[in-house]
PDB file of N, CA and C in Angstrom:
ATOM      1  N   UNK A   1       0.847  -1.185   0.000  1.00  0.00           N
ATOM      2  CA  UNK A   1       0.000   0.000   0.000  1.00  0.00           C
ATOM      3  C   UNK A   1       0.889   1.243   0.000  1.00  0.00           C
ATOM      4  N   UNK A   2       0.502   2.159  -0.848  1.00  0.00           N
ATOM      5  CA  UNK A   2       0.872   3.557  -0.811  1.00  0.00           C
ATOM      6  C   UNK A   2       1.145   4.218  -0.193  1.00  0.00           C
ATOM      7  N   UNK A   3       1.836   5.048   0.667  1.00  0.00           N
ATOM      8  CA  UNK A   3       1.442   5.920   1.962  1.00  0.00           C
ATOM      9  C   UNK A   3       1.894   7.364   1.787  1.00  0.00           C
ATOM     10  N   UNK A   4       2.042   7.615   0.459  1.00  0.00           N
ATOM     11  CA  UNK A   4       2.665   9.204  -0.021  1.00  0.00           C
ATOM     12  C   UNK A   4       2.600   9.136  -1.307  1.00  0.00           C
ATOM     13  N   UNK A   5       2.634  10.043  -1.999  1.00  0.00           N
ATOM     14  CA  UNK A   5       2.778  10.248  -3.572  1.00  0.00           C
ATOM     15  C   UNK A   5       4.135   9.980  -4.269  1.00  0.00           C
ATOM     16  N   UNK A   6       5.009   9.981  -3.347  1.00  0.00           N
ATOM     17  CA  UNK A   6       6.226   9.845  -3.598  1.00  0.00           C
ATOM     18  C   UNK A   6       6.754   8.254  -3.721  1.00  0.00           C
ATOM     19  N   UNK A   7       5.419   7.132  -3.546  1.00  0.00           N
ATOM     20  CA  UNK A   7       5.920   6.359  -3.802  1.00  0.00           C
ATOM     21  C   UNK A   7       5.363   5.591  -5.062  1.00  0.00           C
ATOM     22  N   UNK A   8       4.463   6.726  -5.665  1.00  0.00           N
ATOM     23  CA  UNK A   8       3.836   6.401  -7.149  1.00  0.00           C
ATOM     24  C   UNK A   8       5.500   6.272  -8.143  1.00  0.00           C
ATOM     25  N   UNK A   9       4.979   5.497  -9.357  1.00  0.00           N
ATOM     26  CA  UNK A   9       6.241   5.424 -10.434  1.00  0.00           C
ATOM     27  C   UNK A   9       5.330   6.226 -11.478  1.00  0.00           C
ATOM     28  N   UNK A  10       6.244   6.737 -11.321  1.00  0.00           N
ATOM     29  CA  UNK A  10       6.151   8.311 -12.440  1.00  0.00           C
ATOM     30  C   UNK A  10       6.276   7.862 -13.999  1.00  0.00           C
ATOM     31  N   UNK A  11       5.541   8.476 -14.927  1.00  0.00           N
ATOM     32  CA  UNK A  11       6.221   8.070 -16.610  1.00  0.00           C
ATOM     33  C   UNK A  11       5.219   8.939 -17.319  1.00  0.00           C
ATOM     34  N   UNK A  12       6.311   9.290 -18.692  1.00  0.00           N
ATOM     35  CA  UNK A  12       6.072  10.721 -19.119  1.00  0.00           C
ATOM     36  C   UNK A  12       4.913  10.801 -19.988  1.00  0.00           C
ATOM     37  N   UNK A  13       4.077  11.845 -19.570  1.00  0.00           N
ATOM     38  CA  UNK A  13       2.792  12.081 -20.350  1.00  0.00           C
ATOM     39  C   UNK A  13       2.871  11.990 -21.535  1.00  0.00           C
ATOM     40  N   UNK A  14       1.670  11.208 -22.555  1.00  0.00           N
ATOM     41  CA  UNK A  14       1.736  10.631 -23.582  1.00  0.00           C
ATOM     42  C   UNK A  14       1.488  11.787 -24.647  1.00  0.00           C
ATOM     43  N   UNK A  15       1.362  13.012 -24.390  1.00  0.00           N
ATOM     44  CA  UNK A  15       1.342  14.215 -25.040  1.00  0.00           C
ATOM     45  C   UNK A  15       3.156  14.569 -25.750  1.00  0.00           C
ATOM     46  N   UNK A  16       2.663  14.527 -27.110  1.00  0.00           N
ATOM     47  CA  UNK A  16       4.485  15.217 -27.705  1.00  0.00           C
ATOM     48  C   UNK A  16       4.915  16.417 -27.386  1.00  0.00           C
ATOM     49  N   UNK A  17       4.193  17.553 -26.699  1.00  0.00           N
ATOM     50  CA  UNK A  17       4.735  18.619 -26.160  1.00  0.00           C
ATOM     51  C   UNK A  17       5.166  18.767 -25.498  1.00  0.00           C
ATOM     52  N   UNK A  18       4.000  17.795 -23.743  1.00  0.00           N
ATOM     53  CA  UNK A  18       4.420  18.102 -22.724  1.00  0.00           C
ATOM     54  C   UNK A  18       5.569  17.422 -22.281  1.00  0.00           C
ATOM     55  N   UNK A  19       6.550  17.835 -21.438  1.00  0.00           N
ATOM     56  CA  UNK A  19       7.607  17.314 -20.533  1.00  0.00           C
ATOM     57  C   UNK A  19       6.987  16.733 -19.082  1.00  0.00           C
ATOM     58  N   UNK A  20       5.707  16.883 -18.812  1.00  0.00           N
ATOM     59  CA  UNK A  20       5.098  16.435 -17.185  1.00  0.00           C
ATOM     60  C   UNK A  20       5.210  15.125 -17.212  1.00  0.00           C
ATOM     61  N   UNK A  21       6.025  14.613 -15.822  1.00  0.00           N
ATOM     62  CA  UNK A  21       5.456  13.530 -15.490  1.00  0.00           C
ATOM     63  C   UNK A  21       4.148  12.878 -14.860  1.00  0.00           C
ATOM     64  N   UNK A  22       3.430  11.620 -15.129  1.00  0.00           N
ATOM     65  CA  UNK A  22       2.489  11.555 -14.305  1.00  0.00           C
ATOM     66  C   UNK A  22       2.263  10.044 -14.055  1.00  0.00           C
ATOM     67  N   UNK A  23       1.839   9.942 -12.694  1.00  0.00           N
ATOM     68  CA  UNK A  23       1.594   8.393 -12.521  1.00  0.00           C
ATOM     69  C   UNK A  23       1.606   7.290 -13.259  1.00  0.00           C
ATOM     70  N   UNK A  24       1.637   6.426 -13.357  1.00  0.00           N
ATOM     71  CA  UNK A  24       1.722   4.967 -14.151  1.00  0.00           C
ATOM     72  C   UNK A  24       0.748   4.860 -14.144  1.00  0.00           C
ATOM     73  N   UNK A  25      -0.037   4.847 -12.870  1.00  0.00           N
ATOM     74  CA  UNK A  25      -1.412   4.200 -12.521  1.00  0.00           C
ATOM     75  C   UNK A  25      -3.014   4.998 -12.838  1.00  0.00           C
ATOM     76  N   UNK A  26      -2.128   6.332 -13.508  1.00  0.00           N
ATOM     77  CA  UNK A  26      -3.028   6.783 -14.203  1.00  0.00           C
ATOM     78  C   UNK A  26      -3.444   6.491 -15.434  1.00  0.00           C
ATOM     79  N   UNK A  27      -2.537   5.853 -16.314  1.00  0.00           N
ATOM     80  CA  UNK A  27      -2.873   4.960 -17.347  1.00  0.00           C
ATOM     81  C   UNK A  27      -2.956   3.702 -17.692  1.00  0.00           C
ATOM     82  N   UNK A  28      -2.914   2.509 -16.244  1.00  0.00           N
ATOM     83  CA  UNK A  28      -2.557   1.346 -16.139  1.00  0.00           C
ATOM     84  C   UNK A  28      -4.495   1.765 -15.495  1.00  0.00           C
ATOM     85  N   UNK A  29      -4.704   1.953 -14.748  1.00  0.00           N
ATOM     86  CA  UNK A  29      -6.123   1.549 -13.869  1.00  0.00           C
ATOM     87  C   UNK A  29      -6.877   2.544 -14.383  1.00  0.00           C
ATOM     88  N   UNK A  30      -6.688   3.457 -15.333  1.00  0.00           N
ATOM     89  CA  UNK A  30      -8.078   4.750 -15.976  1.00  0.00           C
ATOM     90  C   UNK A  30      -8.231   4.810 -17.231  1.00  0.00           C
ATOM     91  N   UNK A  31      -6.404   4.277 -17.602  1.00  0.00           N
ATOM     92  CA  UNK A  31      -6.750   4.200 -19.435  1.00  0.00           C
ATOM     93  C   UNK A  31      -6.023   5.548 -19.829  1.00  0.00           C
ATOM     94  N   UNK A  32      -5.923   6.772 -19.047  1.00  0.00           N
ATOM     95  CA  UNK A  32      -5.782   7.653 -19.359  1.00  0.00           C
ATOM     96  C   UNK A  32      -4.437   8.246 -20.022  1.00  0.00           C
ATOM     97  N   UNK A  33      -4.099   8.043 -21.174  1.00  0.00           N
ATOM     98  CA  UNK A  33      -2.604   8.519 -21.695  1.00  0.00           C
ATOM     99  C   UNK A  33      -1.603  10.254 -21.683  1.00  0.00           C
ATOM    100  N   UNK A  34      -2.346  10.880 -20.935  1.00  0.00           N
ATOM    101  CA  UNK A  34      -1.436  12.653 -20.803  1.00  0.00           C
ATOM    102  C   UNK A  34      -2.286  12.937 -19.136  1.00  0.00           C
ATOM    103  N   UNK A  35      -1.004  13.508 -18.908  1.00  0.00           N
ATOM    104  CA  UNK A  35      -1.269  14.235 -17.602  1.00  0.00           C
ATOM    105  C   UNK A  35      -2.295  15.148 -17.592  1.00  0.00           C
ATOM    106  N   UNK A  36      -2.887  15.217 -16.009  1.00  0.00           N
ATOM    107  CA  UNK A  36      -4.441  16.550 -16.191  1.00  0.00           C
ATOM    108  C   UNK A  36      -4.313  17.863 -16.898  1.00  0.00           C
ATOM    109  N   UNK A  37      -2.924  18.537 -16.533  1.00  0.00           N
ATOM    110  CA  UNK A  37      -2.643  19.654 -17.941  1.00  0.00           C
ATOM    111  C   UNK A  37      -3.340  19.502 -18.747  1.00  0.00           C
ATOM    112  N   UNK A  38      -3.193  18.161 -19.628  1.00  0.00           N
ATOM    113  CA  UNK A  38      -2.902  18.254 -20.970  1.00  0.00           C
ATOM    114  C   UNK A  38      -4.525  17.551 -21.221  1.00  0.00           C
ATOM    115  N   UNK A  39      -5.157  17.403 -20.350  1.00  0.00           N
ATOM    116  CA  UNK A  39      -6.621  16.569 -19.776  1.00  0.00           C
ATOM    117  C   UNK A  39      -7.399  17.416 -20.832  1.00  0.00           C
ATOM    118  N   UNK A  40      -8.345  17.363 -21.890  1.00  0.00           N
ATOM    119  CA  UNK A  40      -9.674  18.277 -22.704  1.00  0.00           C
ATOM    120  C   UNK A  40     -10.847  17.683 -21.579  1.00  0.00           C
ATOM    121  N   UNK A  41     -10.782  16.870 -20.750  1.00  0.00           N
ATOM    122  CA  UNK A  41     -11.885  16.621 -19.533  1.00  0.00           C
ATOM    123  C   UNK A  41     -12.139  17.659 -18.677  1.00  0.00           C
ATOM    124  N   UNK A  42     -13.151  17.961 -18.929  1.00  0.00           N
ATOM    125  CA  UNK A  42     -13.335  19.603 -18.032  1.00  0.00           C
ATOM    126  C   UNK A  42     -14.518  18.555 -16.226  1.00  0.00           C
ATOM    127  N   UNK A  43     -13.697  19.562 -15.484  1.00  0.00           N
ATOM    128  CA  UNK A  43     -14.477  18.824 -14.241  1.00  0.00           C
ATOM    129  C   UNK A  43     -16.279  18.796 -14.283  1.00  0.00           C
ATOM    130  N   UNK A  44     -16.639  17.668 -13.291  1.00  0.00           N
ATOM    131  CA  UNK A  44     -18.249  17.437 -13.544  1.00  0.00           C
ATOM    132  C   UNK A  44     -18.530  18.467 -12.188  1.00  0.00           C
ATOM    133  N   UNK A  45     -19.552  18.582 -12.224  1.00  0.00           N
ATOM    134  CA  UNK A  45     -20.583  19.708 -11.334  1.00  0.00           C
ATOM    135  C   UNK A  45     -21.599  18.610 -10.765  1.00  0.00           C
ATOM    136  N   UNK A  46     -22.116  19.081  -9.514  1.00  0.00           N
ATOM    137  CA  UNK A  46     -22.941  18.328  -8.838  1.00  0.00           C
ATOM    138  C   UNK A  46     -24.099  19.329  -8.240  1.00  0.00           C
ATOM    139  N   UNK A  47     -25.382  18.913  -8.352  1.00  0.00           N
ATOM    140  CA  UNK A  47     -26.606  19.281  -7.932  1.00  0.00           C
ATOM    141  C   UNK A  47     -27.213  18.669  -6.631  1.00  0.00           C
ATOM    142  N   UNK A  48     -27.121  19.143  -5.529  1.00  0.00           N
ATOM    143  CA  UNK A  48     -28.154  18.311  -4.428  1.00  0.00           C
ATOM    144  C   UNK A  48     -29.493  18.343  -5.258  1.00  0.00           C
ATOM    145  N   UNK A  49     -30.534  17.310  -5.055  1.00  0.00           N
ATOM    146  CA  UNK A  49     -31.902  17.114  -5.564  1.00  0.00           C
ATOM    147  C   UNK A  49     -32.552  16.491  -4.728  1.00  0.00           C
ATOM    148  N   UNK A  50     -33.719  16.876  -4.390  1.00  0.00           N
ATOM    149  CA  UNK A  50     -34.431  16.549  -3.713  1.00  0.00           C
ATOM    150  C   UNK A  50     -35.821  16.001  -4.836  1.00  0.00           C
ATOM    151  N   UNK A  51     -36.269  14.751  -4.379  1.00  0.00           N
ATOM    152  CA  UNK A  51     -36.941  13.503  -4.746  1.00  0.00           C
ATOM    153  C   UNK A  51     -38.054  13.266  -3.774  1.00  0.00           C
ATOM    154  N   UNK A  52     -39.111  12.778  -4.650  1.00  0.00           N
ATOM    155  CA  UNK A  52     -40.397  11.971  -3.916  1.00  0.00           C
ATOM    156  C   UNK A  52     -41.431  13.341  -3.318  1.00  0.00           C
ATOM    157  N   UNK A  53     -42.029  12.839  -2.157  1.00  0.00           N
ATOM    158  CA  UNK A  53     -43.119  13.813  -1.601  1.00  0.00           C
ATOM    159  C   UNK A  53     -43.690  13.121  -0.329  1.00  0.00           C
ATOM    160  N   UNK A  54     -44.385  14.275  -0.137  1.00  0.00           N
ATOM    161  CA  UNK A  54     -44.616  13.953   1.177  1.00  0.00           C
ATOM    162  C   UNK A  54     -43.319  13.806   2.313  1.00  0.00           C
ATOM    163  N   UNK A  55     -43.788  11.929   2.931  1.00  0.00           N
ATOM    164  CA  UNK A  55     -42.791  11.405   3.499  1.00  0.00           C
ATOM    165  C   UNK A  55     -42.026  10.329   3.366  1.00  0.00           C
ATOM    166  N   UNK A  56     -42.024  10.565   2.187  1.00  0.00           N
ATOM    167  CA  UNK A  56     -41.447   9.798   0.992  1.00  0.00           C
ATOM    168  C   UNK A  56     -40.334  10.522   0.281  1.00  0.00           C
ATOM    169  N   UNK A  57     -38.893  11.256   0.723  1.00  0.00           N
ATOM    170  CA  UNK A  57     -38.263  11.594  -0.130  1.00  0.00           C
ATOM    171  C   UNK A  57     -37.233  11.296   0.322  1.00  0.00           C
ATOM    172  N   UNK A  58     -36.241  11.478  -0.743  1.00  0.00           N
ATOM    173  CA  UNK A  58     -34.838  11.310  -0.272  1.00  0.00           C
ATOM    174  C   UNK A  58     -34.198  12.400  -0.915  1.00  0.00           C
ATOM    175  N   UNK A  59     -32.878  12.804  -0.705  1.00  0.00           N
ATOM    176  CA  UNK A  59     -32.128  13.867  -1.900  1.00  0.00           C
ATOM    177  C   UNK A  59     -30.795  12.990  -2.450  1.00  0.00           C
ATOM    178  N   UNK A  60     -30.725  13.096  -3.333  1.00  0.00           N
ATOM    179  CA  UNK A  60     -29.756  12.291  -4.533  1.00  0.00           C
ATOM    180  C   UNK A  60     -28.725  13.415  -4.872  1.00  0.00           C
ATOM    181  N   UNK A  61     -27.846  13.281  -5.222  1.00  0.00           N
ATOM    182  CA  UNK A  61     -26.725  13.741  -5.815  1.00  0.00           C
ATOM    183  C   UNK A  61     -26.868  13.768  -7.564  1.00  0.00           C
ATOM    184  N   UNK A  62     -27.299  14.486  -8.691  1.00  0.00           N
ATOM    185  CA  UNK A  62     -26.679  14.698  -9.634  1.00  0.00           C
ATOM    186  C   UNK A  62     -25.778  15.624 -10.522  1.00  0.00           C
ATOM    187  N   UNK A  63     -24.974  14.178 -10.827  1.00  0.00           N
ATOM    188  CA  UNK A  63     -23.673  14.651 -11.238  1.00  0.00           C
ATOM    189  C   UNK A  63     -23.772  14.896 -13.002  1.00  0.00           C
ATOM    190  N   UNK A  64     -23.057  16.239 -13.414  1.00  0.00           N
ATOM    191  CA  UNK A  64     -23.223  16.582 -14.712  1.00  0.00           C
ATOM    192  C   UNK A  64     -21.753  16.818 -15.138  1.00  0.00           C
ATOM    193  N   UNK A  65     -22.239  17.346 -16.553  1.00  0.00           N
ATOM    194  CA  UNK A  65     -20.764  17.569 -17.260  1.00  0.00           C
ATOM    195  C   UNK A  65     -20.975  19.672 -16.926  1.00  0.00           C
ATOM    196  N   UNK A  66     -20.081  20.206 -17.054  1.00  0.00           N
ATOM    197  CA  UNK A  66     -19.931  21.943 -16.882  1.00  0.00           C
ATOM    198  C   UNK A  66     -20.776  22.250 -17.470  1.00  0.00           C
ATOM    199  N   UNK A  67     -20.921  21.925 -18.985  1.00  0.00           N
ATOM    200  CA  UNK A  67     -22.243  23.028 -19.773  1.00  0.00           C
ATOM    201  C   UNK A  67     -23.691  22.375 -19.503  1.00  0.00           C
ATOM    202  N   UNK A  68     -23.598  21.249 -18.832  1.00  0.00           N
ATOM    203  CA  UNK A  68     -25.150  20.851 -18.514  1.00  0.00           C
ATOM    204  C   UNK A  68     -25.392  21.940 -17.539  1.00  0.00           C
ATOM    205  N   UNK A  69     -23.952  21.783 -16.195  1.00  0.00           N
ATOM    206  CA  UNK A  69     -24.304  22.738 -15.136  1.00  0.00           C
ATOM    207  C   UNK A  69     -24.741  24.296 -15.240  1.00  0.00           C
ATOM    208  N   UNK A  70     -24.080  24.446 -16.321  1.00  0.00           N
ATOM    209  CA  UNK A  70     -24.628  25.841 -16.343  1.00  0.00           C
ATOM    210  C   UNK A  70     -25.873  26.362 -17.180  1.00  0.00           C
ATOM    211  N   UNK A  71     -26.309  25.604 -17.704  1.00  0.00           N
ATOM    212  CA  UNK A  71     -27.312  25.217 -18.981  1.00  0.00           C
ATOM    213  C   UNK A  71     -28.575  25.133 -17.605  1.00  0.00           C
ATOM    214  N   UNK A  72     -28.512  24.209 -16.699  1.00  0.00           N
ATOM    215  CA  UNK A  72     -29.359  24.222 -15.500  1.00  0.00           C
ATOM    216  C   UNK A  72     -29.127  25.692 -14.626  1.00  0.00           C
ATOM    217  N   UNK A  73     -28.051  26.480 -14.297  1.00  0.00           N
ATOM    218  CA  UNK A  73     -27.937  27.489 -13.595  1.00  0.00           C
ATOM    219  C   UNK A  73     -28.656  28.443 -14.181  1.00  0.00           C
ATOM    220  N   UNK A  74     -28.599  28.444 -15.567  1.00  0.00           N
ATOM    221  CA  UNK A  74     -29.155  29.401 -16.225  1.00  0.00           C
ATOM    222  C   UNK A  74     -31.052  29.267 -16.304  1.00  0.00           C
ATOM    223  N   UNK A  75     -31.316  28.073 -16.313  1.00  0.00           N
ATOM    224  CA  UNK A  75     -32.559  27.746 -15.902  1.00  0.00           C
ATOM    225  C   UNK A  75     -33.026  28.083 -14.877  1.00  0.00           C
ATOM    226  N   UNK A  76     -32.409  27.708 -14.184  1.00  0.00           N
ATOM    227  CA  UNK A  76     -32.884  28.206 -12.118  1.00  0.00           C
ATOM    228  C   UNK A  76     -32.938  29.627 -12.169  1.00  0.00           C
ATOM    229  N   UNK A  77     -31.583  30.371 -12.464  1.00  0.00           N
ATOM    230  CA  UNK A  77     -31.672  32.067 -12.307  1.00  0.00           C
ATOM    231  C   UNK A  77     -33.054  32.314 -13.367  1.00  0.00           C
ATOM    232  N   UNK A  78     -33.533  32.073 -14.472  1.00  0.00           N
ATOM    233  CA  UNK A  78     -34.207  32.383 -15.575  1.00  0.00           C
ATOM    234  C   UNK A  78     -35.933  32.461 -14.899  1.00  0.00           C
ATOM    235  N   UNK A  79     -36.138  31.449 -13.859  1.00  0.00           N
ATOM    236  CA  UNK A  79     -36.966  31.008 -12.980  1.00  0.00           C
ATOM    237  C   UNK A  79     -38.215  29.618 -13.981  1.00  0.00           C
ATOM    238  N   UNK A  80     -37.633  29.230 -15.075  1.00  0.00           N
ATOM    239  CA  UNK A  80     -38.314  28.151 -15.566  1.00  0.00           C
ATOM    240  C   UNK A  80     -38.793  27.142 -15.218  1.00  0.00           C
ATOM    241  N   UNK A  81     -38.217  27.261 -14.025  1.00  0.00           N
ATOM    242  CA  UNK A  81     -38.208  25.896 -13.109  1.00  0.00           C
ATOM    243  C   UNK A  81     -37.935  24.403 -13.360  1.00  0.00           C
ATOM    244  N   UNK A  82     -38.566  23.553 -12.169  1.00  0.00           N
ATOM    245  CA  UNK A  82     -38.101  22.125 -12.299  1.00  0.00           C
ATOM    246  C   UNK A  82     -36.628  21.569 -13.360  1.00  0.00           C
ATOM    247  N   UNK A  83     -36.477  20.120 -12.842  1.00  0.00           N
ATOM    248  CA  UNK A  83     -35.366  19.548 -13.317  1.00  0.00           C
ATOM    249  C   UNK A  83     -35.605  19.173 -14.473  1.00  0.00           C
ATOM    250  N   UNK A  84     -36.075  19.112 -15.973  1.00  0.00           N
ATOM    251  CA  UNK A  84     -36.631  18.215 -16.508  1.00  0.00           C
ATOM    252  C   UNK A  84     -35.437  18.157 -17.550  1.00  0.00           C
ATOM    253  N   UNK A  85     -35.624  17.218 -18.606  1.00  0.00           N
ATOM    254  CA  UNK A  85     -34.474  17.615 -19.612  1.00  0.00           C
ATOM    255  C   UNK A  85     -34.235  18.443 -20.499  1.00  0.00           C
ATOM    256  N   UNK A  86     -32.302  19.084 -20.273  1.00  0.00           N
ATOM    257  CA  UNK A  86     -31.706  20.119 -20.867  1.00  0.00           C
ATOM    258  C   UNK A  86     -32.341  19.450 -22.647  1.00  0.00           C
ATOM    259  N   UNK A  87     -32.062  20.669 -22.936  1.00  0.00           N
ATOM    260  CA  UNK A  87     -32.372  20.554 -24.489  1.00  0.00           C
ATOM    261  C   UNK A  87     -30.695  20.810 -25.015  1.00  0.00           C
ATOM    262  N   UNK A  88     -29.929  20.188 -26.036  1.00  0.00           N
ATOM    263  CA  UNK A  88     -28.625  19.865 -26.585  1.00  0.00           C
ATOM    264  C   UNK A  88     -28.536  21.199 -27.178  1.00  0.00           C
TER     265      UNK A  88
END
C-alpha cells in the first residue's frame, strides 16, 4: 500500500509537447494517456436534488458535465423551473 505520492512510479505524459510527469497508474487503472494539464476533460458539477413527496423523499446527488451545469444554472436564475431535460 501507498502511503505518499512519492511512492507512485512516475512516466512521461503521452502528449508530444508536454515534458510532465504523471503516474503509471493513471494509465494502467483509468486508461488515461497525458497528464491533467494536458486533460480536454473539463471537471463534472454536482446538484443536491431533492426527490419523492410527502414522506417519501430522499435527496440524490446529480452529477453533470460543466455546460449541462450551467445550462441548468441558467434555468434556475431564468426562474423556468423544475429539473426536466436540458435541451442539446
Amino acid at each position: 500500500m501507498m502511503k505518499n505520492k512519492d511512492d507512485l512510479k512516475m512516466i512521461p505524459c503521452g502528449s508530444p509537447t508536454c515534458k510532465e510527469l504523471m503516474p503509471e497508474l493513471r494509465l494502467i487503472k483509468f486508461g488515461y494517456k497525458v497528464c491533467v494539464k494536458c486533460s480536454t476533460v473539463k471537471a463534472k458539477r454536482g446538484v443536491p436534488v431533492m426527490f419523492g413527496s410527502k414522506d417519501h423523499t430522499w435527496t440524490d446527488l446529480v452529477v453533470m458535465e460543466d455546460n449541462e451545469y450551467k445550462a441548468f444554472k441558467e434555468r434556475e436564475n431564468n426562474k423556468f423551473g423544475g429539473f426536466d431535460k436540458l435541451s442539446d
